[in-house]
PDB file of N, CA and C in Angstrom:
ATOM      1  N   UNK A   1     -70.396  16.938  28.035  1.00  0.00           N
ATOM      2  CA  UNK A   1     -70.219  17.679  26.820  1.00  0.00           C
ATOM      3  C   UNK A   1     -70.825  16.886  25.681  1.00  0.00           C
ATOM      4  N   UNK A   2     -71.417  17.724  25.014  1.00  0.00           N
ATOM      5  CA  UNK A   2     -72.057  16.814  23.446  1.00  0.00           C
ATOM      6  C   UNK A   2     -71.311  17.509  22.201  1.00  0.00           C
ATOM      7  N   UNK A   3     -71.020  16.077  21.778  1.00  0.00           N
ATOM      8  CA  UNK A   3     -70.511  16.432  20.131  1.00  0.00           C
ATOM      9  C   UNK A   3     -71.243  15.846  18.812  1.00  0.00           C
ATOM     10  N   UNK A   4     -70.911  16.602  18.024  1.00  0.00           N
ATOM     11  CA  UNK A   4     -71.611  15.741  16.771  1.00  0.00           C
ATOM     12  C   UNK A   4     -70.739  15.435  15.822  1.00  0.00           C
ATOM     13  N   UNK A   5     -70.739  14.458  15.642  1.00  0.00           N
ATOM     14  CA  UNK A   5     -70.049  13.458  14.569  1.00  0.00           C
ATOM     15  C   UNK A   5     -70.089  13.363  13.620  1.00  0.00           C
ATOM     16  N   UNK A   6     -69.516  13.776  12.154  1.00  0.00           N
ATOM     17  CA  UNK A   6     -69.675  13.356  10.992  1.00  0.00           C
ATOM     18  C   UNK A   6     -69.095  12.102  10.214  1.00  0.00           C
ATOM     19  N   UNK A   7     -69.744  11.250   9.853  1.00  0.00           N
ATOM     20  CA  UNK A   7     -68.862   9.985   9.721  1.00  0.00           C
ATOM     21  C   UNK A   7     -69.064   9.267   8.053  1.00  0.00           C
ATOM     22  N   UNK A   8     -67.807   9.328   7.828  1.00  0.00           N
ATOM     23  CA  UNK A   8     -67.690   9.135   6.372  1.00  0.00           C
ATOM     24  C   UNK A   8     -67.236   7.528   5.748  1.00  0.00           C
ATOM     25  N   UNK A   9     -68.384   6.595   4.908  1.00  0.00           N
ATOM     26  CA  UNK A   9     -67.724   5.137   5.239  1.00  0.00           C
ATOM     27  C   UNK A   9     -67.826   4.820   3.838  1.00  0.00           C
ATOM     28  N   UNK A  10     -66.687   3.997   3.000  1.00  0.00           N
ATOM     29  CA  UNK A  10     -66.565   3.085   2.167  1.00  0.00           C
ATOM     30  C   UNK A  10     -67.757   2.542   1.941  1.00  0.00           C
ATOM     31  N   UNK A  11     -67.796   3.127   0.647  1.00  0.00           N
ATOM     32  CA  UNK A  11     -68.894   2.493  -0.304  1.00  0.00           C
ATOM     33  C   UNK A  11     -69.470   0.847  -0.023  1.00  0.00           C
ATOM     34  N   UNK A  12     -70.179   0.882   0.338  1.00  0.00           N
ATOM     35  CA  UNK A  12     -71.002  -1.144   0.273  1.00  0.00           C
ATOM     36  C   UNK A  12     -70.406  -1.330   1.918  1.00  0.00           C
ATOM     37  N   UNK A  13     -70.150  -0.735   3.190  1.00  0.00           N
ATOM     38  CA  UNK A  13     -69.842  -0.616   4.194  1.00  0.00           C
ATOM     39  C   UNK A  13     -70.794  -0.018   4.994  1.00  0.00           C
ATOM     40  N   UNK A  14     -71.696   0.116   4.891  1.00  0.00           N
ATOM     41  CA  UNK A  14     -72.773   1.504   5.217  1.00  0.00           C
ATOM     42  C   UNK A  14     -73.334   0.423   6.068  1.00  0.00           C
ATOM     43  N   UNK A  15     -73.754  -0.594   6.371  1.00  0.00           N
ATOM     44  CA  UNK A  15     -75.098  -1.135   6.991  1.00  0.00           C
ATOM     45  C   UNK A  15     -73.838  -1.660   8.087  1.00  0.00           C
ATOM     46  N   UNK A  16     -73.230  -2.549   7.697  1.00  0.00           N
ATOM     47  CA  UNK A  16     -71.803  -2.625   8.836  1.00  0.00           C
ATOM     48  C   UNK A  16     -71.635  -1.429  10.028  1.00  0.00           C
ATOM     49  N   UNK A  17     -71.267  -0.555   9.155  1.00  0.00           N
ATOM     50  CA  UNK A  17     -70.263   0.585  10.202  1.00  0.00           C
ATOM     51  C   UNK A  17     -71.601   0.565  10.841  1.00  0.00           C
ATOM     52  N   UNK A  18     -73.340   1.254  10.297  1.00  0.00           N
ATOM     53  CA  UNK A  18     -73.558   1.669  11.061  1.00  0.00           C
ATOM     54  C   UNK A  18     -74.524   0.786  12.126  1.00  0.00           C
ATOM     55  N   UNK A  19     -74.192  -0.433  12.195  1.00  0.00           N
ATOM     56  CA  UNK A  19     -74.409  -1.209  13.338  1.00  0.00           C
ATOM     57  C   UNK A  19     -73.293  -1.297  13.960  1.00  0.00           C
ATOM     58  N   UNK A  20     -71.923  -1.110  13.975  1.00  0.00           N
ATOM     59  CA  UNK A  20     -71.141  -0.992  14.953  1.00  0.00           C
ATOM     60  C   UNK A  20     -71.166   0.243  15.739  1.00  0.00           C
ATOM     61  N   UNK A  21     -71.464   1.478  14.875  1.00  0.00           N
ATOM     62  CA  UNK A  21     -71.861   2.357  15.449  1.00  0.00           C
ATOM     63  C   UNK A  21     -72.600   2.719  16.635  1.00  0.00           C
ATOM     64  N   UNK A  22     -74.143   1.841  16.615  1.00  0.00           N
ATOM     65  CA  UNK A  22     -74.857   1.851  17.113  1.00  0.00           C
ATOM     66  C   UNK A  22     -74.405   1.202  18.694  1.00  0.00           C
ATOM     67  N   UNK A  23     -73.200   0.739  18.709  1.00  0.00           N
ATOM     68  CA  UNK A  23     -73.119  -0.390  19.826  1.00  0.00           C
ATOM     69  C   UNK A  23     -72.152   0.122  20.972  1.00  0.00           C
ATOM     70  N   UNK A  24     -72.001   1.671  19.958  1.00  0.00           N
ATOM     71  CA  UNK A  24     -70.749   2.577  21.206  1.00  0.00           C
ATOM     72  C   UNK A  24     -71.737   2.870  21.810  1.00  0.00           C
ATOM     73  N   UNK A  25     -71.393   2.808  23.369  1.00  0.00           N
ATOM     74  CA  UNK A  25     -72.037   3.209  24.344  1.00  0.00           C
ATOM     75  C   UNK A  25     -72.516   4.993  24.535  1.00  0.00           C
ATOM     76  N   UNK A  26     -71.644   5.677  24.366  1.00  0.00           N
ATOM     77  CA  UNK A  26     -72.142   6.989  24.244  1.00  0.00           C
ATOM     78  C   UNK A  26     -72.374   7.651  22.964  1.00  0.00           C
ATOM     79  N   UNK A  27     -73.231   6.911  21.917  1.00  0.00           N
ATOM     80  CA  UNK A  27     -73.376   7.138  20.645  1.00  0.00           C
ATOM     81  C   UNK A  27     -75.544   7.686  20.964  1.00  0.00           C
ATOM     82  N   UNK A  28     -75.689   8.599  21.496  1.00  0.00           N
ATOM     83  CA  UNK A  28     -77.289   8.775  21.780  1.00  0.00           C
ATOM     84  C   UNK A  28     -78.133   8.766  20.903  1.00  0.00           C
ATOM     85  N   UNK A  29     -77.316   9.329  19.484  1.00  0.00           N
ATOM     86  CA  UNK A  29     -78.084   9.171  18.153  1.00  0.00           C
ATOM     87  C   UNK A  29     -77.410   9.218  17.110  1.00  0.00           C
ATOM     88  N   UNK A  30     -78.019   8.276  16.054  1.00  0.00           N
ATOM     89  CA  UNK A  30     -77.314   8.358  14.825  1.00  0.00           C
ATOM     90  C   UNK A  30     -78.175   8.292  13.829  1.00  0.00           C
ATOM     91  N   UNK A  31     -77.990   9.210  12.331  1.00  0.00           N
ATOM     92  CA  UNK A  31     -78.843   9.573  11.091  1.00  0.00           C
ATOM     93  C   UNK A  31     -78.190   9.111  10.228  1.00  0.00           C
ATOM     94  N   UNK A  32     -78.646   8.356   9.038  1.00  0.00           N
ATOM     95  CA  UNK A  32     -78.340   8.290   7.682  1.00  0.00           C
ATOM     96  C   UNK A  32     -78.701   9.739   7.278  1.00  0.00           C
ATOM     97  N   UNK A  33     -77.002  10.610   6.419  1.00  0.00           N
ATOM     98  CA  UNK A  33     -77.434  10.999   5.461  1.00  0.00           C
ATOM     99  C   UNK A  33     -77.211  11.103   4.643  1.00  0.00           C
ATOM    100  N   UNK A  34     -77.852  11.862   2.895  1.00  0.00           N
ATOM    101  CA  UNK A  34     -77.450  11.810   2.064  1.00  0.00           C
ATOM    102  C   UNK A  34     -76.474  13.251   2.164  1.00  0.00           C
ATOM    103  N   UNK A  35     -75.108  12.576   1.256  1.00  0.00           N
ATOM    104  CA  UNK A  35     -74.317  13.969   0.789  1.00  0.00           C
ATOM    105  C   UNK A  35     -73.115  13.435   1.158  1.00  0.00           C
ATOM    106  N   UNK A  36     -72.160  14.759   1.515  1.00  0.00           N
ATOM    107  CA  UNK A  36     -70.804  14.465   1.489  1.00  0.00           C
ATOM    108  C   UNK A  36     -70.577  13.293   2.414  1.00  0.00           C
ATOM    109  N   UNK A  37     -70.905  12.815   3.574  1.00  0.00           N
ATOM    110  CA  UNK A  37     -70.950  12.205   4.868  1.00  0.00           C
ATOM    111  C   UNK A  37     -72.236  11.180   4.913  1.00  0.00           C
ATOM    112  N   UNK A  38     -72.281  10.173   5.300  1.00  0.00           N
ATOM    113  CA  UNK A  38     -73.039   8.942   5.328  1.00  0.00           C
ATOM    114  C   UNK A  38     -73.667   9.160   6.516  1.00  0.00           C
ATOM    115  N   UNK A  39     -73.033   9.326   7.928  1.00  0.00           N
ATOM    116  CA  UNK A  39     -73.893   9.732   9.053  1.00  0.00           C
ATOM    117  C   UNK A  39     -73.157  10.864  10.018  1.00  0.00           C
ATOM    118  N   UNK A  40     -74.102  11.087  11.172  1.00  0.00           N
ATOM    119  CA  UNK A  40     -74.214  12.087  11.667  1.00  0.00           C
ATOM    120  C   UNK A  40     -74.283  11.386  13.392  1.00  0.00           C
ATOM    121  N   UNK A  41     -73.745  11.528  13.756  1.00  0.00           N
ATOM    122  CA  UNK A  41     -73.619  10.793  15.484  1.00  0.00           C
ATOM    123  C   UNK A  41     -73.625  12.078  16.596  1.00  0.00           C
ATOM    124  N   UNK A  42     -74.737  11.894  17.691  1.00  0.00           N
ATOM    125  CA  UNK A  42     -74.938  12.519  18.544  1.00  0.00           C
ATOM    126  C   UNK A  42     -73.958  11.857  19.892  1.00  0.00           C
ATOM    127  N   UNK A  43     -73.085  12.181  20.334  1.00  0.00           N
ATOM    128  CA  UNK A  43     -72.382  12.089  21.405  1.00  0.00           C
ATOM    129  C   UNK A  43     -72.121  12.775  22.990  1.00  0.00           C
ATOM    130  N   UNK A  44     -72.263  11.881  23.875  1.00  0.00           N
ATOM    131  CA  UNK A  44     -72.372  12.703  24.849  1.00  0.00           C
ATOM    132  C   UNK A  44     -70.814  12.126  25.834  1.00  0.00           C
ATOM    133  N   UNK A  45     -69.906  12.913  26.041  1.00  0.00           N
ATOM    134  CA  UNK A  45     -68.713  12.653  26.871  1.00  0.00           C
ATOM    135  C   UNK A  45     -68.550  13.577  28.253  1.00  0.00           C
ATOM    136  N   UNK A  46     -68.048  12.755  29.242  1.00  0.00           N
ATOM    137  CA  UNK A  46     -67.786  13.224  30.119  1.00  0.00           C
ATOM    138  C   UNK A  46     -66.638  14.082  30.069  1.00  0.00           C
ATOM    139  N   UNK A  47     -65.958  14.468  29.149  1.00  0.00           N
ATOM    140  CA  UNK A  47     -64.490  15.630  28.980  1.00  0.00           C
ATOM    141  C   UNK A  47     -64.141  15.578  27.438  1.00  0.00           C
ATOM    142  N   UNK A  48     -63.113  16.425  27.244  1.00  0.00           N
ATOM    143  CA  UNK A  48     -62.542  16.204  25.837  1.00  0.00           C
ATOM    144  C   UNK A  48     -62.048  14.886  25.667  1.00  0.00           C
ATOM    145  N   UNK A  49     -61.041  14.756  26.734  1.00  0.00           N
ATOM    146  CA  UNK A  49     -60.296  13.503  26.840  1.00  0.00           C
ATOM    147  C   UNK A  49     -60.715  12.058  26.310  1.00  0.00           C
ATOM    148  N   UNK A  50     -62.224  11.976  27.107  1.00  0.00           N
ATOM    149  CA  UNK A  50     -62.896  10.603  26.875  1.00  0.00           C
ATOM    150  C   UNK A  50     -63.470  10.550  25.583  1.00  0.00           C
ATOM    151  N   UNK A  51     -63.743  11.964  25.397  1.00  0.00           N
ATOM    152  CA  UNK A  51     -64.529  12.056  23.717  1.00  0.00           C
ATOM    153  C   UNK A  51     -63.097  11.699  22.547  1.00  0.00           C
ATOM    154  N   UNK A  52     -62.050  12.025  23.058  1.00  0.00           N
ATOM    155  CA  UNK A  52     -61.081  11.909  22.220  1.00  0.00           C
ATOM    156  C   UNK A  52     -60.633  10.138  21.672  1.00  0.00           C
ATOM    157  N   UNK A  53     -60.812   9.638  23.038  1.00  0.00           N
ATOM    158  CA  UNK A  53     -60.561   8.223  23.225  1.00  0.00           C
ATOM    159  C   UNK A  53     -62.050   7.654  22.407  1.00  0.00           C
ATOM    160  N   UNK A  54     -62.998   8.163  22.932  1.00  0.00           N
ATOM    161  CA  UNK A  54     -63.788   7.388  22.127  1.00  0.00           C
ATOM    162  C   UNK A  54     -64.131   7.474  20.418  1.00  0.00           C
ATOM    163  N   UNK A  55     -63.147   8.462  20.052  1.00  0.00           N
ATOM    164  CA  UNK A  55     -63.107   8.678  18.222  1.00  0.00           C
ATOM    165  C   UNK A  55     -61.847   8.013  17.868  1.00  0.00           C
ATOM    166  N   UNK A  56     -60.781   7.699  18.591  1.00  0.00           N
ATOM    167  CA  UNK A  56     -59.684   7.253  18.209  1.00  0.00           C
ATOM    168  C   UNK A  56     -59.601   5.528  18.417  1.00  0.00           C
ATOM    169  N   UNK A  57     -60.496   5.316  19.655  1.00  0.00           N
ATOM    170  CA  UNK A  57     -60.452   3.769  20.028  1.00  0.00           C
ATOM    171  C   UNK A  57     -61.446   2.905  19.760  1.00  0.00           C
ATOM    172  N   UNK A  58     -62.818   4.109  19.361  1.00  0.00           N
ATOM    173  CA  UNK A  58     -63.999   3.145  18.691  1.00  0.00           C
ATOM    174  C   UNK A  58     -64.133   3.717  17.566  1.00  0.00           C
ATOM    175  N   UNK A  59     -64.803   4.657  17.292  1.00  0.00           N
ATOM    176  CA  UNK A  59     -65.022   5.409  15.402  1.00  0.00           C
ATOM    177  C   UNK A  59     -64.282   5.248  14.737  1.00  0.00           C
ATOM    178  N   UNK A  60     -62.845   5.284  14.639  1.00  0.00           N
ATOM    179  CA  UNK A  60     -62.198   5.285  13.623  1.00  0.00           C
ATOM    180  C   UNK A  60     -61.694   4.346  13.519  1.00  0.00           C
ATOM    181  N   UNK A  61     -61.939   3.218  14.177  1.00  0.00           N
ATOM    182  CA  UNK A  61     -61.401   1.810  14.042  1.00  0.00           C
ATOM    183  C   UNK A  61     -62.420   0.981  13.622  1.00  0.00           C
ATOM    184  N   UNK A  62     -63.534   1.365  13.279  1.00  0.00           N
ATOM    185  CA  UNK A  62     -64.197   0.447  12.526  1.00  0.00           C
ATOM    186  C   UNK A  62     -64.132   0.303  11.256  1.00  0.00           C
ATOM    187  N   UNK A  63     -64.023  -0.968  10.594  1.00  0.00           N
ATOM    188  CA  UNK A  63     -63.885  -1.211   9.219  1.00  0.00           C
ATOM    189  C   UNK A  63     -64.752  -0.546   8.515  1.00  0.00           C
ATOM    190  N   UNK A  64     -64.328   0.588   7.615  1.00  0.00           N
ATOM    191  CA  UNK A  64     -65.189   1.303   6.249  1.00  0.00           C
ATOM    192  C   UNK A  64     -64.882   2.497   7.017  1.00  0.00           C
ATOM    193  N   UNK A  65     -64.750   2.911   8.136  1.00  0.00           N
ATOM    194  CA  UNK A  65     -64.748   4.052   8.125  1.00  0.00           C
ATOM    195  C   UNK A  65     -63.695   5.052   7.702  1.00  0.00           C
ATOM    196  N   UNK A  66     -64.307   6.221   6.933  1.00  0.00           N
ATOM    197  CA  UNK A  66     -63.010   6.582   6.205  1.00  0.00           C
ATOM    198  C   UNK A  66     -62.563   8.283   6.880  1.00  0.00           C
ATOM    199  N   UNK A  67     -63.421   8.270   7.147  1.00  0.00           N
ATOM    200  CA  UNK A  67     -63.212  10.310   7.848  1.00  0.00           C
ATOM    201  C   UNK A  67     -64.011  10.218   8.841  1.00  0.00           C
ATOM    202  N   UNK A  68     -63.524  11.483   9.274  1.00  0.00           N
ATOM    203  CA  UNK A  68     -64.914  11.683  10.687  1.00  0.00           C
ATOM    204  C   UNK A  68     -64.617  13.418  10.436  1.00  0.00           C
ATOM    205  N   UNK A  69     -65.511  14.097  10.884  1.00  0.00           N
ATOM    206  CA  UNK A  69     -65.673  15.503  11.719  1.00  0.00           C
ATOM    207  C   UNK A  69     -66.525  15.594  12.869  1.00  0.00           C
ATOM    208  N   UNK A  70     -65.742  16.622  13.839  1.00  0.00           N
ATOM    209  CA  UNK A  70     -66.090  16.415  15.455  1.00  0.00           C
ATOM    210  C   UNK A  70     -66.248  17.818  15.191  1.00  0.00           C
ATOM    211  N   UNK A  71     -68.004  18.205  15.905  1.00  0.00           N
ATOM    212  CA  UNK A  71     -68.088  19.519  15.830  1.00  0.00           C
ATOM    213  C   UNK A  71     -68.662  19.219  17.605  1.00  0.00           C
ATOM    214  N   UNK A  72     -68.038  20.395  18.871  1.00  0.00           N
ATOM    215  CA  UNK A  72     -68.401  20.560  19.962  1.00  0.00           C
ATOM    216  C   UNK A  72     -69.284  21.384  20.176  1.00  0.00           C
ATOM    217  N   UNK A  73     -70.850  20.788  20.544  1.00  0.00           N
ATOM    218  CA  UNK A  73     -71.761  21.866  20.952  1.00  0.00           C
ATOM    219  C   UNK A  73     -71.319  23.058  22.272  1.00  0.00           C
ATOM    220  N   UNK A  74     -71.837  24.244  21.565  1.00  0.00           N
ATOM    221  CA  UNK A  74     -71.288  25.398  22.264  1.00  0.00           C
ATOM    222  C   UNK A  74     -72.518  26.344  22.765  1.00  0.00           C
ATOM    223  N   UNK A  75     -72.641  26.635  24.077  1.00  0.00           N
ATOM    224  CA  UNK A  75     -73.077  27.580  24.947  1.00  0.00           C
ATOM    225  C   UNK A  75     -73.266  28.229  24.244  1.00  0.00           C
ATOM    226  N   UNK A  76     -74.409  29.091  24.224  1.00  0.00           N
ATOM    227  CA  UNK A  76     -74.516  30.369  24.014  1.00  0.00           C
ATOM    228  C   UNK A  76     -75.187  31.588  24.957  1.00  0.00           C
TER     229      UNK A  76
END
């Protein structure tokens, strides 16, 4: 399953988070952008479950990070 990530980080935190970012294993891509949200993370999980674990036990535990949104790519 692929999700996309919106990830929101404390001001002067930006080059930090997003080298920790970079170091989750199922993180396939990540964008600087400008606007409400700092980046944008391409994710690929084997279930909800593991995707869940991996926003609760790596993303949101990195220092600066302040929000996230999890949008699940959907079939059409």
């Amino acid at each position: 399953m692929r999700a996309f990530v919106l990830v929101k980080v404390a001001t002067g935190q930006e080059v930090e988070a997003m080298q920790a970012l970079r170091a989750i294993p199922n993180v396939e891509d990540l964008h600087f952008l400008f606007g409400e949200f700092d980046y944008i993370l391409s994710v690929d999980s084997p279930s909800c479950e593991a995707l869940s674990r991996l926003l609760t036990q790596r993303v949101r535990r990195i220092s600066g990070v302040e929000q996230t949104v999890t949008l699940l790519e959907a079939p059409i």
